[in-house]
C-alpha atoms as a PDB file:
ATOM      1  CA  UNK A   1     127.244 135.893 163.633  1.00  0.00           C
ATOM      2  CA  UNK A   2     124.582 138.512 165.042  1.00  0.00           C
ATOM      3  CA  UNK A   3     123.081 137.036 167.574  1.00  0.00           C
ATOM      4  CA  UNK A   4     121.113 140.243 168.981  1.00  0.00           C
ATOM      5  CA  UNK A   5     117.258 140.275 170.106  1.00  0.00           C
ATOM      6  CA  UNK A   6     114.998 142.974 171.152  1.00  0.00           C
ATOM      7  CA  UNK A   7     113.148 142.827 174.425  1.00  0.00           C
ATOM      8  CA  UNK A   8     109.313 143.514 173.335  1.00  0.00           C
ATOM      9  CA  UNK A   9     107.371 145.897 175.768  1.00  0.00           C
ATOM     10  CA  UNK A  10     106.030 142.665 177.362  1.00  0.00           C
ATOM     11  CA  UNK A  11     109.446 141.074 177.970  1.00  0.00           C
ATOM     12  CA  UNK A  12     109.649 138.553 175.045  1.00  0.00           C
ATOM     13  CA  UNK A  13     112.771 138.098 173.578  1.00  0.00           C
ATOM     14  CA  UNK A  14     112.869 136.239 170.050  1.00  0.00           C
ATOM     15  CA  UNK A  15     115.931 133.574 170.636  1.00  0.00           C
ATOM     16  CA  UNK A  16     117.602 133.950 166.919  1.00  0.00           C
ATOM     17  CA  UNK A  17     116.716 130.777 164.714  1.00  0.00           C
ATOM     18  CA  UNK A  18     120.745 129.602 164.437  1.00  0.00           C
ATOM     19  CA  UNK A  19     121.048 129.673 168.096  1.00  0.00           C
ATOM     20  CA  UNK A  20     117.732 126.940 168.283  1.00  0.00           C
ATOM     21  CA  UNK A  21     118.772 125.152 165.560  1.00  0.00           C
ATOM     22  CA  UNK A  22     122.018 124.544 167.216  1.00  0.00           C
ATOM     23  CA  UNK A  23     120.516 123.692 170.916  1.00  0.00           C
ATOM     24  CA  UNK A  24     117.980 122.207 169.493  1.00  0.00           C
ATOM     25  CA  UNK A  25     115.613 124.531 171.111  1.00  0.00           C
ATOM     26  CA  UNK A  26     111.947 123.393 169.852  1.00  0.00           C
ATOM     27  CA  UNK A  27     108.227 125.192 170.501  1.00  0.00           C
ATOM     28  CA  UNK A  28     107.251 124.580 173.698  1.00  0.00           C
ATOM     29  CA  UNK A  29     110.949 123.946 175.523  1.00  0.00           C
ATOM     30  CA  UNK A  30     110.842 124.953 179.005  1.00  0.00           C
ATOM     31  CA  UNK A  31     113.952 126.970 179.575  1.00  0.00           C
ATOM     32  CA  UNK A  32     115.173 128.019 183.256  1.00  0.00           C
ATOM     33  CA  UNK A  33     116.738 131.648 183.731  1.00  0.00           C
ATOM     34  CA  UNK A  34     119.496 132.822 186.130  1.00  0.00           C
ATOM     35  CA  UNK A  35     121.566 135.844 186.728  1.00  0.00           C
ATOM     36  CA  UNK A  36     125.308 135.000 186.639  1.00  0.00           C
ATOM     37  CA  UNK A  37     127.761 138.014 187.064  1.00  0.00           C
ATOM     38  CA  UNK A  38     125.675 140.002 185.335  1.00  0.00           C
ATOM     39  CA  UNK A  39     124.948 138.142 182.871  1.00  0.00           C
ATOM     40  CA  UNK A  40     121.367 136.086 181.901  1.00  0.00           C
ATOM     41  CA  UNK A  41     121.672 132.542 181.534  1.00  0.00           C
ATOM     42  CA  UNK A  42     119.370 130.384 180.295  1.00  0.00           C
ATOM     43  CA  UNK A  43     118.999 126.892 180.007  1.00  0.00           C
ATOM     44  CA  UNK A  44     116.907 124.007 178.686  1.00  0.00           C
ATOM     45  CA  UNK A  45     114.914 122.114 181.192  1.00  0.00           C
ATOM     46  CA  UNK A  46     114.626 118.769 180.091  1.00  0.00           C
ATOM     47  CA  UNK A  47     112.225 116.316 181.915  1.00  0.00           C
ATOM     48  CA  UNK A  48     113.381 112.858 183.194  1.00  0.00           C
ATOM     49  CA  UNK A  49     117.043 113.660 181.784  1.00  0.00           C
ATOM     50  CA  UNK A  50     120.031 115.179 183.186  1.00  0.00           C
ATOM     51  CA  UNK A  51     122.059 118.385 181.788  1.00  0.00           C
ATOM     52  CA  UNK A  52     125.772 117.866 183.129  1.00  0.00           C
ATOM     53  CA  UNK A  53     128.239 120.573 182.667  1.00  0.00           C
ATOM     54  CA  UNK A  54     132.076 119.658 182.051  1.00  0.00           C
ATOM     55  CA  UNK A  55     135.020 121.041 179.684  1.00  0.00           C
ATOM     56  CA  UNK A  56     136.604 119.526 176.913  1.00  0.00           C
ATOM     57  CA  UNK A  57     139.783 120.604 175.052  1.00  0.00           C
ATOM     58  CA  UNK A  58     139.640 123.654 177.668  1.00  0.00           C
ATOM     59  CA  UNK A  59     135.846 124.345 176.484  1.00  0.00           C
ATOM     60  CA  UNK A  60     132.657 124.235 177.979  1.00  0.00           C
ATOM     61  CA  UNK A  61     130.567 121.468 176.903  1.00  0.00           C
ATOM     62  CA  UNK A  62     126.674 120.620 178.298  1.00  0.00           C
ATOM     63  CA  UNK A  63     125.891 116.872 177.965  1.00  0.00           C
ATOM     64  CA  UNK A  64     122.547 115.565 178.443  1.00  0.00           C
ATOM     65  CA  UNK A  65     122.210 111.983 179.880  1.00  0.00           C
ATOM     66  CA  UNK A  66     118.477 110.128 180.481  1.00  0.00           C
ATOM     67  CA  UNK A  67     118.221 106.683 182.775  1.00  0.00           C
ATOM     68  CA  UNK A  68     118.327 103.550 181.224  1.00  0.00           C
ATOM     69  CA  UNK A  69     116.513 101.447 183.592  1.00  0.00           C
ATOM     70  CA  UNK A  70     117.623  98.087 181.637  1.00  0.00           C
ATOM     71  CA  UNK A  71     121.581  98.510 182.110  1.00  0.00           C
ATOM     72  CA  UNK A  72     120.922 100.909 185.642  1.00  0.00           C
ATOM     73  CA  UNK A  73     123.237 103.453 183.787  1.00  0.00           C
ATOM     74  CA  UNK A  74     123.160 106.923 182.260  1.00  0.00           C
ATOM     75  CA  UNK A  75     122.861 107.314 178.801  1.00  0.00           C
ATOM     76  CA  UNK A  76     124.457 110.185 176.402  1.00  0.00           C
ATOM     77  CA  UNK A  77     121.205 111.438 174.669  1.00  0.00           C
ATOM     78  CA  UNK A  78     123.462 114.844 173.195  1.00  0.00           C
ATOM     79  CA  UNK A  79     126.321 116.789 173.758  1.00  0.00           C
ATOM     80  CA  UNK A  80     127.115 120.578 172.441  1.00  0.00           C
ATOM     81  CA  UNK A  81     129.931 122.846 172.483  1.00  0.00           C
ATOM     82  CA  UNK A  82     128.736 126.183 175.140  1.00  0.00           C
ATOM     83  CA  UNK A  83     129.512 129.746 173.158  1.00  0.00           C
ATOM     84  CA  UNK A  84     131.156 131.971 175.577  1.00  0.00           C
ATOM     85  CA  UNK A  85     132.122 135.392 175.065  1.00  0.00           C
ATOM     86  CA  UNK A  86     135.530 136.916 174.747  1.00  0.00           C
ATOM     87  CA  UNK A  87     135.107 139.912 176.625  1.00  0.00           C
ATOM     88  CA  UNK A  88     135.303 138.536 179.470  1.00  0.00           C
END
Protein backbone atom coordinates (compact mmCIF):
# COMPACT_ATOMS: atom_id res chain seq x y z
CA UNK A 1 0.00 0.00 0.00
CA UNK A 2 1.62 3.46 -1.15
CA UNK A 3 1.27 5.53 1.39
CA UNK A 4 3.60 8.49 -0.01
CA UNK A 5 2.67 12.40 0.06
CA UNK A 6 4.31 15.37 -1.33
CA UNK A 7 5.21 18.31 0.84
CA UNK A 8 3.58 21.44 -1.15
CA UNK A 9 5.86 24.62 -1.25
CA UNK A 10 3.78 25.83 1.75
CA UNK A 11 4.31 22.71 3.88
CA UNK A 12 0.96 20.85 3.36
CA UNK A 13 1.10 17.38 3.17
CA UNK A 14 -2.13 15.50 1.76
CA UNK A 15 -2.55 12.48 4.50
CA UNK A 16 -3.59 9.56 1.82
CA UNK A 17 -7.48 8.84 2.05
CA UNK A 18 -6.86 4.89 3.38
CA UNK A 19 -4.73 6.11 6.11
CA UNK A 20 -8.00 8.61 7.36
CA UNK A 21 -10.36 6.23 6.69
CA UNK A 22 -8.61 3.88 8.93
CA UNK A 23 -7.87 6.54 11.94
CA UNK A 24 -10.76 7.94 11.34
CA UNK A 25 -9.13 11.17 10.60
CA UNK A 26 -12.13 13.71 9.68
CA UNK A 27 -11.96 17.65 8.29
CA UNK A 28 -11.09 19.69 10.87
CA UNK A 29 -9.09 17.00 13.34
CA UNK A 30 -6.52 18.70 15.26
CA UNK A 31 -3.46 16.54 14.99
CA UNK A 32 -0.22 17.15 17.29
CA UNK A 33 3.36 16.65 15.61
CA UNK A 34 6.63 15.39 17.17
CA UNK A 35 10.03 14.37 16.08
CA UNK A 36 10.87 10.83 17.27
CA UNK A 37 14.33 9.40 16.13
CA UNK A 38 14.03 10.96 13.17
CA UNK A 39 11.04 10.25 12.39
CA UNK A 40 7.54 12.65 12.30
CA UNK A 41 4.84 11.53 14.36
CA UNK A 42 1.65 12.67 14.38
CA UNK A 43 -1.24 12.19 16.34
CA UNK A 44 -4.94 12.96 16.80
CA UNK A 45 -5.80 15.38 19.49
CA UNK A 46 -8.99 14.53 20.77
CA UNK A 47 -10.80 16.93 23.23
CA UNK A 48 -12.21 15.73 26.62
CA UNK A 49 -10.89 12.05 25.77
CA UNK A 50 -7.80 10.24 26.41
CA UNK A 51 -5.35 8.50 23.71
CA UNK A 52 -3.52 5.62 25.75
CA UNK A 53 -0.76 3.76 24.15
CA UNK A 54 -0.21 -0.10 25.02
CA UNK A 55 0.74 -3.41 22.95
CA UNK A 56 -1.23 -6.24 22.17
CA UNK A 57 -0.14 -9.62 20.71
CA UNK A 58 3.46 -7.83 20.67
CA UNK A 59 1.81 -4.78 18.61
CA UNK A 60 1.23 -1.35 19.17
CA UNK A 61 -2.24 -0.46 19.75
CA UNK A 62 -3.70 3.41 20.58
CA UNK A 63 -6.97 3.24 22.58
CA UNK A 64 -9.04 6.16 23.13
CA UNK A 65 -11.06 6.33 26.43
CA UNK A 66 -13.62 9.55 27.35
CA UNK A 67 -15.05 10.02 31.21
CA UNK A 68 -18.16 8.68 32.09
CA UNK A 69 -19.19 10.84 34.85
CA UNK A 70 -22.28 8.40 35.77
CA UNK A 71 -20.11 5.14 36.61
CA UNK A 72 -16.70 7.62 37.56
CA UNK A 73 -14.87 5.31 35.00
CA UNK A 74 -13.15 5.45 31.63
CA UNK A 75 -14.83 4.40 28.75
CA UNK A 76 -13.34 2.57 25.44
CA UNK A 77 -14.66 5.02 22.72
CA UNK A 78 -12.01 3.08 19.88
CA UNK A 79 -9.11 1.14 19.60
CA UNK A 80 -6.69 0.65 16.34
CA UNK A 81 -3.84 -1.41 15.46
CA UNK A 82 -0.43 1.39 15.06
CA UNK A 83 1.46 0.60 11.45
CA UNK A 84 5.07 0.55 12.14
CA UNK A 85 7.73 0.15 9.75
CA UNK A 86 10.07 -2.72 9.19
CA UNK A 87 13.12 -1.00 8.58
CA UNK A 88 13.70 -0.30 11.61
Amino acid sequence: MDMRARVSRNGRVRIPKRLRERLGIRPGQILDFEEEKGRLIARKIVEGRWVIETRHARRPWEVIVEPDPERESLVVVTAHAVWESRDE
